[in-house]
Protein backbone atom coordinates (compact mmCIF):
# COMPACT_ATOMS: atom_id res chain seq x y z
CA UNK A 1 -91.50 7.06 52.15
CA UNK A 2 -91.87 3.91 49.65
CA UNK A 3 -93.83 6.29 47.40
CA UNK A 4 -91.35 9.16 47.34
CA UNK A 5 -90.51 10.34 43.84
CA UNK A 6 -86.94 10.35 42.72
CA UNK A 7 -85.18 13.29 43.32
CA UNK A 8 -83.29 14.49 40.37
CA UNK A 9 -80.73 17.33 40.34
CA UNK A 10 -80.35 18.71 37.12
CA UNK A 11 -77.08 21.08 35.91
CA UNK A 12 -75.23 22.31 32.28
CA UNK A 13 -72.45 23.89 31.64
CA UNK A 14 -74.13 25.86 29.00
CA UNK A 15 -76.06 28.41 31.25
CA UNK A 16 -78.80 28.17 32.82
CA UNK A 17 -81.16 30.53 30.19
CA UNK A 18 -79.58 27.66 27.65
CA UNK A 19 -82.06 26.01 25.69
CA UNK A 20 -80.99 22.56 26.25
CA UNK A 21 -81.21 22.64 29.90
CA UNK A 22 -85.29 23.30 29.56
CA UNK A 23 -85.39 20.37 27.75
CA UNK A 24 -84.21 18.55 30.18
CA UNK A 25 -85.92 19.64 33.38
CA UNK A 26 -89.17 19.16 31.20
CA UNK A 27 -88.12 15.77 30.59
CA UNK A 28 -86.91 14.98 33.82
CA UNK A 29 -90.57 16.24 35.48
CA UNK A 30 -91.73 13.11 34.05
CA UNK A 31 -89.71 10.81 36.16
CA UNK A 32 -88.99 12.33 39.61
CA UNK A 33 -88.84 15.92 41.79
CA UNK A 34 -86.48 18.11 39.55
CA UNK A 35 -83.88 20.69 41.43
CA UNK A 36 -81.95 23.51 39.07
CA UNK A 37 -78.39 24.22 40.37
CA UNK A 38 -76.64 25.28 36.66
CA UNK A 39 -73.85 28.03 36.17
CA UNK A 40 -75.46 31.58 35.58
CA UNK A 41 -73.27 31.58 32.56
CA UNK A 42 -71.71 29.62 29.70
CA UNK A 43 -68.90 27.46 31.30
CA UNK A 44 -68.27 25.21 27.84
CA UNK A 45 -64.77 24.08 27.87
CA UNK A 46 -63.82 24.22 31.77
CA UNK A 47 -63.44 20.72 32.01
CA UNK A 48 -63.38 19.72 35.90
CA UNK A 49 -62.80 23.14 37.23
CA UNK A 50 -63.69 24.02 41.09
CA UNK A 51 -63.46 27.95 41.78
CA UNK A 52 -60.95 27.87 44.90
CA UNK A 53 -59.41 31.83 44.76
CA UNK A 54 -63.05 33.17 44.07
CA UNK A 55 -66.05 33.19 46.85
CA UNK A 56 -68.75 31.22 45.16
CA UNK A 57 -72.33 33.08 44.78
CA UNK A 58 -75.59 31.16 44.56
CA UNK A 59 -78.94 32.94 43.83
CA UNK A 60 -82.52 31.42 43.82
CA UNK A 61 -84.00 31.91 40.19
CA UNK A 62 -87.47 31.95 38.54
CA UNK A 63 -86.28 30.38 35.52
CA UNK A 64 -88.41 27.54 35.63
CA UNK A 65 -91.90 27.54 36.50
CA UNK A 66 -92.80 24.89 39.67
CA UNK A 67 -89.17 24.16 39.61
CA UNK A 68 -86.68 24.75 42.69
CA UNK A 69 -83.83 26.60 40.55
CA UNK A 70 -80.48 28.12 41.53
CA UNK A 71 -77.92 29.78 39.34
CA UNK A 72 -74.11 29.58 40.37
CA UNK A 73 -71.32 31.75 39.43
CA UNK A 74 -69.14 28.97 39.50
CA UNK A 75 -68.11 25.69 37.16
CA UNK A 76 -70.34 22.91 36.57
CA UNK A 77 -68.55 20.87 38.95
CA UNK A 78 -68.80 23.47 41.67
CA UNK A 79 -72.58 23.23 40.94
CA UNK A 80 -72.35 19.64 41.81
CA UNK A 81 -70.74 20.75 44.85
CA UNK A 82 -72.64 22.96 46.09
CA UNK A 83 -76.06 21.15 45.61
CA UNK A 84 -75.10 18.44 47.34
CA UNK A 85 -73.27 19.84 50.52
CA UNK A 86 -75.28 22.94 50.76
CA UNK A 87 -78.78 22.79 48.69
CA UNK A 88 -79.37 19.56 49.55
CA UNK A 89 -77.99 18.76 52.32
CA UNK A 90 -80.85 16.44 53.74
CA UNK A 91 -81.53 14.58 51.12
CA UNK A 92 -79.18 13.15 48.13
CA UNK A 93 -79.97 13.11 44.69
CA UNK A 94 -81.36 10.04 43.29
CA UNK A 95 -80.02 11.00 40.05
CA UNK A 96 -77.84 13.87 38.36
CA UNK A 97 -77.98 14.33 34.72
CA UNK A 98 -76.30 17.48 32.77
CA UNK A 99 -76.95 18.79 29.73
CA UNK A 100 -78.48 18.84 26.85
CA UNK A 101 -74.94 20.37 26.02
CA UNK A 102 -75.16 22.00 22.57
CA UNK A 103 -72.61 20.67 20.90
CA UNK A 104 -70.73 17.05 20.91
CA UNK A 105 -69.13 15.32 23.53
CA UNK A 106 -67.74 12.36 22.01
CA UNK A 107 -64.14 10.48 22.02
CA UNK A 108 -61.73 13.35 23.74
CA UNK A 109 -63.82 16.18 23.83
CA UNK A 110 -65.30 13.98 27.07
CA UNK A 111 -61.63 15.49 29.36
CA UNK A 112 -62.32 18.83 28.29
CA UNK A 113 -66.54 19.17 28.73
CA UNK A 114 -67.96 20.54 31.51
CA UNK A 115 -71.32 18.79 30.80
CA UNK A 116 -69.84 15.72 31.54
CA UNK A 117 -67.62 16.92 34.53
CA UNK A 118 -70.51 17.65 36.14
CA UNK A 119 -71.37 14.36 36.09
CA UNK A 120 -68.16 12.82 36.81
CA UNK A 121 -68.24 15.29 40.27
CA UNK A 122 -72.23 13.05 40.87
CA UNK A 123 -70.09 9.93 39.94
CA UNK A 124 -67.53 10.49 42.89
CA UNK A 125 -70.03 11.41 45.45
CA UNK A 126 -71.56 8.00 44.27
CA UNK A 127 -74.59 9.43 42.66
CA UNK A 128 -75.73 8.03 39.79
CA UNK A 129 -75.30 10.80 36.68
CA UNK A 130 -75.77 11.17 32.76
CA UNK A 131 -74.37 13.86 30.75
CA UNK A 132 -76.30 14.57 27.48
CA UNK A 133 -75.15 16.42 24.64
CA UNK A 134 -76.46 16.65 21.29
CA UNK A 135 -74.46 17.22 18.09
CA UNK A 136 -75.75 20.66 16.73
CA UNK A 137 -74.22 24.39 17.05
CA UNK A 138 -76.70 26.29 15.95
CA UNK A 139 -78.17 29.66 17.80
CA UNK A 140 -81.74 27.67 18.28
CA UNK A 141 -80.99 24.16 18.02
CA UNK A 142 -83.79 21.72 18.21
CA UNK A 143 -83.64 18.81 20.56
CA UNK A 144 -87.37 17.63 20.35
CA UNK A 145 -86.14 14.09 18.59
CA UNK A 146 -83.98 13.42 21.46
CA UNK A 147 -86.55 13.62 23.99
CA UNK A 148 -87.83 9.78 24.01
CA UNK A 149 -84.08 8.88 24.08
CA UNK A 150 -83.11 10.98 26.96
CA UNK A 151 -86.54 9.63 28.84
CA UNK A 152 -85.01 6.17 28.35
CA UNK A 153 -82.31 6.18 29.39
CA UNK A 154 -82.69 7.60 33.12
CA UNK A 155 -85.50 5.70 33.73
CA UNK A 156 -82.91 2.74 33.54
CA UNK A 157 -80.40 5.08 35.75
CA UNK A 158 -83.05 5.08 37.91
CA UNK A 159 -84.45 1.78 37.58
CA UNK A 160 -81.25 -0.35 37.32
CA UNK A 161 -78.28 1.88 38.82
CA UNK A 162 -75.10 2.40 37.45
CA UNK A 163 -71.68 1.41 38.73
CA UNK A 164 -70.91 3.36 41.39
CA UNK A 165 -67.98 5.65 39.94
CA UNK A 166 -69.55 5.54 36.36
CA UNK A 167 -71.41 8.59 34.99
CA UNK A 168 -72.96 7.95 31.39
CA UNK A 169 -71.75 10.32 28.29
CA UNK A 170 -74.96 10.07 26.02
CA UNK A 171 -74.38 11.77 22.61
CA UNK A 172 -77.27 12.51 19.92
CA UNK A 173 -76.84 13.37 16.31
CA UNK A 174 -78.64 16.65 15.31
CA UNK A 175 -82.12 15.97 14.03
CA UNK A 176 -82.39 15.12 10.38
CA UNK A 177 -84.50 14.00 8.02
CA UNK A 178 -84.77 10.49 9.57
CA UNK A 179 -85.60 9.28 13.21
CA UNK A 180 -83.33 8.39 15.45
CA UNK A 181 -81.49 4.62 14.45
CA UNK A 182 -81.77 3.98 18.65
CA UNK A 183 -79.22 3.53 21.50
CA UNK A 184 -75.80 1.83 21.24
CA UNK A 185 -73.59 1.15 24.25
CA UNK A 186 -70.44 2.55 22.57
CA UNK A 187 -66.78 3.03 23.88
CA UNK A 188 -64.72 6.31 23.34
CA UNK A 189 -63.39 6.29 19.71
CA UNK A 190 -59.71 7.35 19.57
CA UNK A 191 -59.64 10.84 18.29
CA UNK A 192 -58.49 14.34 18.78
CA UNK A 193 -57.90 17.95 18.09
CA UNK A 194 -55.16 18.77 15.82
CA UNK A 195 -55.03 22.51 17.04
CA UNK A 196 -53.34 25.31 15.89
CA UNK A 197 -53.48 28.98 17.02
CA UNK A 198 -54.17 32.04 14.89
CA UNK A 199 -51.93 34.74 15.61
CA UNK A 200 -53.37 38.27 15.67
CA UNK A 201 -52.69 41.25 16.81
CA UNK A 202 -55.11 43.85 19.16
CA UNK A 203 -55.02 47.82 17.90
CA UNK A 204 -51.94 48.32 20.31
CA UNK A 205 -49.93 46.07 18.27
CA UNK A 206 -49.77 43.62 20.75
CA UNK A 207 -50.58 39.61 20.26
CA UNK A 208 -53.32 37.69 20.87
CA UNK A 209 -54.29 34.03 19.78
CA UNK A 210 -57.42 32.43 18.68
CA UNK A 211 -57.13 28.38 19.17
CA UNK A 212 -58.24 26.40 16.18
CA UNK A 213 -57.73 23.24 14.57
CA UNK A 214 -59.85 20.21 13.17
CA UNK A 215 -60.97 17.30 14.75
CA UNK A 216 -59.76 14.05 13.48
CA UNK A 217 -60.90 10.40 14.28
CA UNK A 218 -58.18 7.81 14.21
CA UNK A 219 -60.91 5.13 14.44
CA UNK A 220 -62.68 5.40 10.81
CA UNK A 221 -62.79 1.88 10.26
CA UNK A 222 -64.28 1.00 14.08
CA UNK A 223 -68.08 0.17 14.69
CA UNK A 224 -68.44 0.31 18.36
CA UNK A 225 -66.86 3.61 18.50
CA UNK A 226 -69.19 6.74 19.75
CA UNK A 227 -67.98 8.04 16.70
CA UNK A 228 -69.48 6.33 14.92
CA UNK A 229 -72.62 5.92 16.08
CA UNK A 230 -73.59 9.52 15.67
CA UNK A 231 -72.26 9.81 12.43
CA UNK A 232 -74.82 7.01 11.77
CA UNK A 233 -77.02 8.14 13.39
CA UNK A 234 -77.53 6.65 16.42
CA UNK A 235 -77.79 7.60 20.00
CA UNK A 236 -74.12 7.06 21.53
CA UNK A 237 -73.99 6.02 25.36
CA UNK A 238 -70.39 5.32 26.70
CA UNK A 239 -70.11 4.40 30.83
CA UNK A 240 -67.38 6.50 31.99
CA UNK A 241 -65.28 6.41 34.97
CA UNK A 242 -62.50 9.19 36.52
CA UNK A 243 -60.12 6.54 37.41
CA UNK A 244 -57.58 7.28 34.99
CA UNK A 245 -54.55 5.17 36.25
CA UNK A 246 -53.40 2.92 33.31
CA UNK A 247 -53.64 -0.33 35.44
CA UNK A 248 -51.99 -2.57 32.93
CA UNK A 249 -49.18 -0.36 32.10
CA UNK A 250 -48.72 -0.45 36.33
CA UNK A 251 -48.49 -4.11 35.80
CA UNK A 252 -45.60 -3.84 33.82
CA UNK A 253 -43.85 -0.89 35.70
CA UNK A 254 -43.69 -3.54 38.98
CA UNK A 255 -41.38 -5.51 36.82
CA UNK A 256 -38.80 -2.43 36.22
CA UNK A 257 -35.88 -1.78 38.65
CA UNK A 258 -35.64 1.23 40.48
């Protein structure tokens, strides 16, 4: 039907009882027909997982009120997954978006989020997909200055399309004392983890580790970094694809001799 609403699939890796995930399917409510498929648990840090030695278990939930919700024992990806080929299987999604992560996805912490592997799994299936994250930690973080933002930019998902095989990684500072700057189309700044490992040891007196480190950003001096947008407080949005073959390094490799 020309008057059907969008259809928007919405997923985290935080949980679904996560804060930032309401924010979203309220937001999303304005622009389309919202489905729930999130883990039933915090899956930060899994990256593009798929469970594959487990049986996966999907319950209907009452999380959301007037919302179609499941909750997933698997990975965000598998959430993906399983929304598509088994949830909704008659109809695909118009849009996926993931998120509100709590907590930054910027520069390389994109390869290890599940937030935005969640996306990247809409991205392959050709669905258009945003991952949203916003920069704060806290136990009750507040992501009510992000809402106009996050309205914006799916309405142009859904409005313009993206790429197909691009997922957007949208980034928000934590709210402060001044309003958002607005939206900058950004590319990943080069940074990473220096990590280390603290060595401990359990009352048996055998060793564990605790990974640690600090997070540094190689490009300081760049302006069209993600990066640096959020530390000036702007809203970061960097297209993304999974193709990660280094085409112009191949272009040299066809000259070598094997």
């Amino acid at each position: 039907m020309a008057d059907q609403k969008p259809l928007i699939l919405v997923t985290n890796d935080d949980g679904i009882t996560a804060h930032g995930i309401r924010t979203l399917v309220e937001v999303m409510q304005e622009l389309g027909t919202v489905i729930v498929v999130a883990p039933n648990s915090p899956q930060s840090g899994m990256g593009h997982a798929i469970t594959i030695a487990n049986p996966l278990r999907l319950y209907p939930s009452d999380i959301f009120a007037d919302v179609i919700s499941y909750e997933c024992s698997g990975t965000p990806a598998d959430c993906v997954k399983l929304a598509k080929h088994h949830v909704l299987k008659d109809r695909a999604p118009d849009l996926v978006v993931s998120g509100i992560n709590h907590g930054y996805n910027t520069s390389i912490s994109v390869l290890y989020s599940g937030t935005m592997s969640a996306a990247i799994e809409a991205a392959i299936e050709g669905i258009p997909a945003i991952g949203f994250s916003l920069g704060d930690f806290s136990r009750q973080p507040d992501f009510s200055h992000v809402r106009e933002h996050v309205l914006t930019i799916a309405r142009q998902v859904l409005e313009r399309g993206l790429t197909k095989g691009v997922a957007l990684n949208v980034n928000f500072p934590a709210r402060g004392p001044e309003p958002l700057q607005g939206i900058r189309i950004c590319r990943q700044a080069n940074a990473k983890w220096q990590e280390s490992f603290d060595e401990r040891r359990d009352p048996h007196g055998r060793r564990y580790f605790w990974l640690d480190g600090e997070f540094v950003n190689f490009d300081t001096h760049a302006e069209d970094t993600d990066e640096y947008a959020v530390a000036n407080n702007y809203t970061s949005v960097v297209p993304c694809q999974y193709d990660l073959t280094a085409h112009q390094t191949a272009a040299q490799m066809r000259e070598w001799t094997f």
